[in-house]
Every structure is written in C-alpha cells, then in structure tokens.
Protein backbone atom coordinates (compact mmCIF):
# COMPACT_ATOMS: atom_id res chain seq x y z
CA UNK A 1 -14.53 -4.99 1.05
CA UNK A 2 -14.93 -8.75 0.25
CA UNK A 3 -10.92 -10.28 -0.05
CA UNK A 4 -12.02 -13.07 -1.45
CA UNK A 5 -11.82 -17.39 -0.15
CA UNK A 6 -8.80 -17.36 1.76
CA UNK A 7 -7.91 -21.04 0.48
CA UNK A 8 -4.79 -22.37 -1.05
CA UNK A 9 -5.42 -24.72 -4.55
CA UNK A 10 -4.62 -27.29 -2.26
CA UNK A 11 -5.99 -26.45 0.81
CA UNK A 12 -9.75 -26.33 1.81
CA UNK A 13 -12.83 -23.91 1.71
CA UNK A 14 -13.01 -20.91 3.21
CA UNK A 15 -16.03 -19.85 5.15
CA UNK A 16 -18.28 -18.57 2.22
CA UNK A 17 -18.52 -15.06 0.98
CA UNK A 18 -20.81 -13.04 -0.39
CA UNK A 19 -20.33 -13.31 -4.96
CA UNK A 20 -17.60 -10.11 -5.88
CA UNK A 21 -18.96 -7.47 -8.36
CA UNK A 22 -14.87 -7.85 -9.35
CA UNK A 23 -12.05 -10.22 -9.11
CA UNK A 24 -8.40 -8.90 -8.87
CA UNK A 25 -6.14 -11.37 -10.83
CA UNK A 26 -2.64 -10.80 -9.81
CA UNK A 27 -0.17 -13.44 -11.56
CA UNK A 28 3.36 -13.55 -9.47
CA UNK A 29 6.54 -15.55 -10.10
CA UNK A 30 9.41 -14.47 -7.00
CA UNK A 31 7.43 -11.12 -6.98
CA UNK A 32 7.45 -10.96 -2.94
CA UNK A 33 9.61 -7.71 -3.18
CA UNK A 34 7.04 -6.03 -5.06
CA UNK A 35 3.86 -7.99 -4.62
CA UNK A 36 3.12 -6.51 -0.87
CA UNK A 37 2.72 -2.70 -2.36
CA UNK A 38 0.36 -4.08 -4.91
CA UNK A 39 -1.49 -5.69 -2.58
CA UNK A 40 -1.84 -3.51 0.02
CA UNK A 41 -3.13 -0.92 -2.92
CA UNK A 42 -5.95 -3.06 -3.29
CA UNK A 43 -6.84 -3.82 0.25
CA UNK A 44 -7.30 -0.14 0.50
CA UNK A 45 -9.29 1.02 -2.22
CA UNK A 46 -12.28 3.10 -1.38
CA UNK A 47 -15.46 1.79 -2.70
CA UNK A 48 -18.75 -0.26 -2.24
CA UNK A 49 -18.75 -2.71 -4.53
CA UNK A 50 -17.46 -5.94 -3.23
CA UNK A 51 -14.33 -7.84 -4.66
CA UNK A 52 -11.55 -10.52 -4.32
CA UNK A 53 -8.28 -10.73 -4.72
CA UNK A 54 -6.62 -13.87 -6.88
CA UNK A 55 -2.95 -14.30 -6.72
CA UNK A 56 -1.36 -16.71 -9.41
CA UNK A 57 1.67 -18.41 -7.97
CA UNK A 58 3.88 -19.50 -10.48
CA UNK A 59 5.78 -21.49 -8.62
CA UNK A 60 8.02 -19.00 -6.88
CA UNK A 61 10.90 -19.71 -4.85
CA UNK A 62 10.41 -16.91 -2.51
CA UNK A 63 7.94 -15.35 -0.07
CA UNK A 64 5.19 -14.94 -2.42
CA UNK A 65 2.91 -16.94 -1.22
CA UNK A 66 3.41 -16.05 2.03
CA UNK A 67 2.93 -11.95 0.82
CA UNK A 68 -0.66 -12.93 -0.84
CA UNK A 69 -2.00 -15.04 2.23
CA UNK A 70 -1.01 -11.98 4.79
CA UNK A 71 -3.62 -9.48 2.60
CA UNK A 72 -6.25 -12.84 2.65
CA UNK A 73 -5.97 -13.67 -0.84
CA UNK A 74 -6.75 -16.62 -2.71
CA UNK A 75 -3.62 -17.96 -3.76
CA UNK A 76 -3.56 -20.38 -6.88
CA UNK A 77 -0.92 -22.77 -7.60
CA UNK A 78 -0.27 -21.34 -11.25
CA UNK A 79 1.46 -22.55 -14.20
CA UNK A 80 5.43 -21.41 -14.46
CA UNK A 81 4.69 -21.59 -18.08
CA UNK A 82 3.29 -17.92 -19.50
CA UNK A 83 1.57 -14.80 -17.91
CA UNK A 84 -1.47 -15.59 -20.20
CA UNK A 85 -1.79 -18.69 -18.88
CA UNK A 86 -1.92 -17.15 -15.01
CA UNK A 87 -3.65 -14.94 -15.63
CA UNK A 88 -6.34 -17.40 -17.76
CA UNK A 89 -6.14 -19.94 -14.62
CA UNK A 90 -6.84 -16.79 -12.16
CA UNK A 91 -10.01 -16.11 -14.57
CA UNK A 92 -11.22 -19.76 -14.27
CA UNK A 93 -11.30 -19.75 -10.46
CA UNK A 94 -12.68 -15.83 -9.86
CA UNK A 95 -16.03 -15.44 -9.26
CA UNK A 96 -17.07 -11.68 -10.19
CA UNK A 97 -18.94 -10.29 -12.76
CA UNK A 98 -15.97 -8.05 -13.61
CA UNK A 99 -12.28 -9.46 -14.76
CA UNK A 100 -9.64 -6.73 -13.07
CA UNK A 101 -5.95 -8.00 -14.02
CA UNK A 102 -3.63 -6.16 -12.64
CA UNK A 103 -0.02 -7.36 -12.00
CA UNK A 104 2.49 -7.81 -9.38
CA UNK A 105 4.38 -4.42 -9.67
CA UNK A 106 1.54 -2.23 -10.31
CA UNK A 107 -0.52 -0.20 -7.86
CA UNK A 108 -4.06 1.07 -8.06
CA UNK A 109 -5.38 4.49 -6.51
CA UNK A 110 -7.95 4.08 -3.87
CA UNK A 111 -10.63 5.10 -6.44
CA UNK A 112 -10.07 2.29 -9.06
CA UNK A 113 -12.81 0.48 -8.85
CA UNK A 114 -15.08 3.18 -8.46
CA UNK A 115 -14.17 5.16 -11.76
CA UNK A 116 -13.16 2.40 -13.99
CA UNK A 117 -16.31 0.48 -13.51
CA UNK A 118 -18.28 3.33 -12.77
CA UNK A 119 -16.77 4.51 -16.43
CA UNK A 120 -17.27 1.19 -18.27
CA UNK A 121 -21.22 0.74 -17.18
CA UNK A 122 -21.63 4.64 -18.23
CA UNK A 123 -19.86 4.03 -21.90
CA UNK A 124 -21.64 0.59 -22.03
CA UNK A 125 -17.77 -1.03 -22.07
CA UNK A 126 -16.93 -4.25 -22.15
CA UNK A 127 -13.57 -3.34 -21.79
CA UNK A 128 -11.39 -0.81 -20.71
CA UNK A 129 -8.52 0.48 -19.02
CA UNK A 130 -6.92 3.65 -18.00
CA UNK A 131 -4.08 6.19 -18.29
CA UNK A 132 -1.18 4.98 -15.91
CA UNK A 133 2.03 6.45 -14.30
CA UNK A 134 5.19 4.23 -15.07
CA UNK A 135 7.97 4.56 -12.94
CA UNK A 136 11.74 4.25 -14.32
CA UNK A 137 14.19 6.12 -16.89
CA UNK A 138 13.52 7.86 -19.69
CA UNK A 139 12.49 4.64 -21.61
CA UNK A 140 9.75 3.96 -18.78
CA UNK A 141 8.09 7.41 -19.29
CA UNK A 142 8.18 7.52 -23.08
CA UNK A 143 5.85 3.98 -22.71
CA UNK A 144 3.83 6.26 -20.38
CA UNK A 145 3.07 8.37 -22.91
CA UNK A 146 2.51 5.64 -25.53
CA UNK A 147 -0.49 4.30 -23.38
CA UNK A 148 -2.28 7.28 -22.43
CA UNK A 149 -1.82 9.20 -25.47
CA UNK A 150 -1.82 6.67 -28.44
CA UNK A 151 -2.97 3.50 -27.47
CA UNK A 152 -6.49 5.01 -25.79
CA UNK A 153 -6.68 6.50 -29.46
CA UNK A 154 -6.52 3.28 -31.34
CA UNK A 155 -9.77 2.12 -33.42
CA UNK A 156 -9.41 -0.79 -31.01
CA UNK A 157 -7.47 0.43 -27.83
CA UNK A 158 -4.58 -1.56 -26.75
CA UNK A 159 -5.29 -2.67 -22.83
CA UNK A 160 -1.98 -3.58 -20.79
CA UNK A 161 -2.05 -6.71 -19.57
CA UNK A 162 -1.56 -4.72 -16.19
CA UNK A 163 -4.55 -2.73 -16.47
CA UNK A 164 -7.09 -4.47 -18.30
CA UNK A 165 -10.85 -3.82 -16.84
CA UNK A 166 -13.04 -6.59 -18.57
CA UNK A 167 -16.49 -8.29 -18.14
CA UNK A 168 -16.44 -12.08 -17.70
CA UNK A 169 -18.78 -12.73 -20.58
CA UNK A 170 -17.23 -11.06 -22.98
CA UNK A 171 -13.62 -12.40 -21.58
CA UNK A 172 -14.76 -16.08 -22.19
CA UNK A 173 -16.43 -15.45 -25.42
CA UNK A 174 -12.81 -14.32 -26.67
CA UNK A 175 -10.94 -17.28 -24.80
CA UNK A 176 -8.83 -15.38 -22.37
CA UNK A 177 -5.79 -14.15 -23.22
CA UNK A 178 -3.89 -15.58 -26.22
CA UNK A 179 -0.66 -18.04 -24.99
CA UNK A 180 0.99 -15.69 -27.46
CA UNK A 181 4.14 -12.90 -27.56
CA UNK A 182 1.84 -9.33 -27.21
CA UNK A 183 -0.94 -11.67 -25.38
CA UNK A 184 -2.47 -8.39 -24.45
CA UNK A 185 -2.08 -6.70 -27.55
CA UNK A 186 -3.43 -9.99 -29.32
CA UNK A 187 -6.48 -9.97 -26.73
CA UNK A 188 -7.00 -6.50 -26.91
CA UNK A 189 -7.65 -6.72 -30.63
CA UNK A 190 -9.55 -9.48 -30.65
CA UNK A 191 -11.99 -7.81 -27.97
CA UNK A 192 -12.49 -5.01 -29.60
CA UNK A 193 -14.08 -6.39 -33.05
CA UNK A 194 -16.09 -7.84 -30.93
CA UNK A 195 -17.19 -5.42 -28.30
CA UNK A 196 -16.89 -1.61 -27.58
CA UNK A 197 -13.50 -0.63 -25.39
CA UNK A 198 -12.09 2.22 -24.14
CA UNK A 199 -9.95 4.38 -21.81
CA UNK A 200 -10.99 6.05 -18.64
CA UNK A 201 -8.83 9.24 -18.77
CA UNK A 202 -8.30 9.49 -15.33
CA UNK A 203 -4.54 7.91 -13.83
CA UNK A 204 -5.87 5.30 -11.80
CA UNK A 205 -2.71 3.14 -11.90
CA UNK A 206 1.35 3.31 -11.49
CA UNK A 207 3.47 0.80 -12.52
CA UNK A 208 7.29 0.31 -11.94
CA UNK A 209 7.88 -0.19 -15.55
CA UNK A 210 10.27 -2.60 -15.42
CA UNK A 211 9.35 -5.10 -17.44
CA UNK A 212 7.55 -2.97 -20.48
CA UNK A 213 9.81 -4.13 -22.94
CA UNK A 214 9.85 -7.74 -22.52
CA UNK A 215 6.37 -7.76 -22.12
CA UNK A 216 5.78 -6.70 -25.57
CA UNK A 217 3.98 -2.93 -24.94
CA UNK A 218 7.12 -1.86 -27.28
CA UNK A 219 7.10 -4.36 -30.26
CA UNK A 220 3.87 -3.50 -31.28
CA UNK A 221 4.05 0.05 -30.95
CA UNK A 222 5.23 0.74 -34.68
CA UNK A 223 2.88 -1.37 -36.24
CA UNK A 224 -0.24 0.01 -34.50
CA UNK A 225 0.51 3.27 -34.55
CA UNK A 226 1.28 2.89 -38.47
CA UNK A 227 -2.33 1.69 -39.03
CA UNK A 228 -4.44 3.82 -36.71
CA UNK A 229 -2.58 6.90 -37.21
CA UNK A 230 -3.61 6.91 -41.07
CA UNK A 231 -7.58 6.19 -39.49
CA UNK A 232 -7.16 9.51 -37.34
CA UNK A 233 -5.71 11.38 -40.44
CA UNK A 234 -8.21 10.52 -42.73
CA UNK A 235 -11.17 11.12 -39.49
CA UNK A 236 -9.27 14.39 -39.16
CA UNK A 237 -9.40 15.33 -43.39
CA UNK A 238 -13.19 14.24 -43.39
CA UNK A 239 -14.13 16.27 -40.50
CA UNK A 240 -12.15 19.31 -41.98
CA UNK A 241 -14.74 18.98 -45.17
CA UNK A 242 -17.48 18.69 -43.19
C-alpha cells in the first residue's frame, strides 16, 4: 500500500514515493468523529495497486487533522467554502492515474479498489461507481435503493459525490466538480455525454447517510427519474417488437 506524502500544505516534503495507480480524496470539515472509520477502511483494503490518501481540511475546529496524519495522509489546508471545491483542491494535489472521492462518513470494503477499477478497465469506464449500504432510518434506506436501483439505470448514471471512481483525464477535461447545488449530479451529467459510465453491482461502500438530503442525492431524484424512466419504457416497448 502506498499512503501517500505525509506533508501538511504548509509543511515540507515527504521522503518520495513511488506515483499511486489511485488517489483517495477525502474532504472533512469537524469530521474527527467519523473520519477515523473512514480512514482506517482505506488503510486496510486488500489489493496491489498502489494509492494515497488526500484529506481536505476545511478548516475544522476539531481533531481532524490530527485523525488524517495518524493513518499518514496528506492533509490539505482546504477551502471552508463548498465540498466541490475540496474535493477539486484534493484533485489538483493527487497524483494517480485514478480520481477515488470518497467522503468523511463513508467506508469502503477491503476489495474496493480491486473491483471498481478492475470493473472500470474491463467496461472501458471512465467513470463509475457502485451500489452502497446507507446507514440510518427509513429515509436513509429508501436513498439506498434510489442509488443502486435507479440511478445505475440512468442513460447517464448519477455518481455520489461519495463514491465517484473517475480517471484524471477525463476529470480535468470536465473541470472537476461544478461549485454548484447537486455538484455531483451536475458532474455526473456532464461526464457522461462525454465519456462511458457505469455501476459496478457489487456493494463496495456504506455510508452513514446522514447528510443525503442536504447534499442534494434527493432534489434531483424526481427530475431524473422523470426523464430516464420514459428512455427505459420506450427501450422496453422497442425490445417487446423486436
């Protein structure tokens, strides 16, 4: 496993590691309650390919600094402005090939990066994410749902901003995420009339769900559902004639 520089924004090199096949971008305002699980999720994962880990410090006013340097990340001195905007910043500095942004209260399965970019090089993906597990009440589950079972069916699938699997090129040619409400439905959209996306149907995340509605998942549901549902319908009549 490669963790990355272990350097502050502010502080000096590192000794110098091998170049990541992926960079983690984890953006975290006050997050130290939940930013040591997601962490240690990533430390752990079981694979070959090398990677780094990029926290986004948005100028907490607790121990999350302190959280990312214990699992040797590189910890950025981020904007306190928007989540696209850490996460954009995190993007800048990272060094992979591959763009993994995943956030503060979300934790991967051991074989992540394995399967998703194992997936995404087989599909010939620029993109992709996969179906999650979302902690919380009824509300939580229902968005559960939602991702693994409508927005992987979308003409151009919606990728949470806290599992979205992308390649750097492709990532710059769009300009990053959008400083936008629905950044990563916005990004997601733009993406994918440019490049082929998708969904690895294997649960290779769980989040704690609680932040699903103000981060915009929910206000877009209607209207994307509205127009891709009539696309399946009319795939579904045309394949009934055929």
């Amino acid at each position: 496993m490669d963790a990355g520089e272990s350097i502050d924004a502010d502080g000096g090199d590192a000794a110098e590691t091998p170049k990541p096949d992926v960079s983690f971008v984890v953006p975290a305002k006050d997050e130290a309650a939940y930013l040591r699980g997601a962490l240690a999720s990533l430390t752990d994962l079981d694979t070959g390919y090398e990677y780094e880990i990029v926290v986004v410090d948005g100028d907490s006013s607790d121990d999350t600094r302190h959280v990312a340097r214990e699992y040797d990340a590189t910890v950025l001195s981020g904007p306190d402005s928007s989540i696209a905007a850490s996460r954009n910043l995190g993007a800048d500095y990272a060094s992979g090939e591959w763009l993994a942004f995943v956030d503060a209260d979300t934790r991967v399965r051991a074989s992540y990066l394995t399967h998703l970019l194992g997936f995404v090089e087989a599909n010939g993906l620029a993109a992709a994410s996969s179906y999650c597990r979302i902690a919380g009440p009824r509300r939580a589950k229902l968005m559960e749902v939602t991702i693994n079972h409508w927005f992987s069916r979308l003409e151009r699938p919606i990728l949470p901003g806290f599992n979205c699997f992308v390649h750097r090129r492709a990532f710059e040619e769009r300009g990053g995420f959008p400083d936008v409400p629905n950044e990563d439905t916005s990004f997601s959209r733009a993406l994918g009339a440019r490049y082929p996306t998708g969904y690895c149907p294997r649960v290779l995340v769980e989040s704690s769900g609680r932040r699903i509605a103000e981060d915009g998942l929910t206000g877009t549901l209607a209207h994307y559902v509205s127009l891709d549902a009539q696309r399946l319908r009319a795939n579904e009549r045309t394949s009934d004639r055929i």
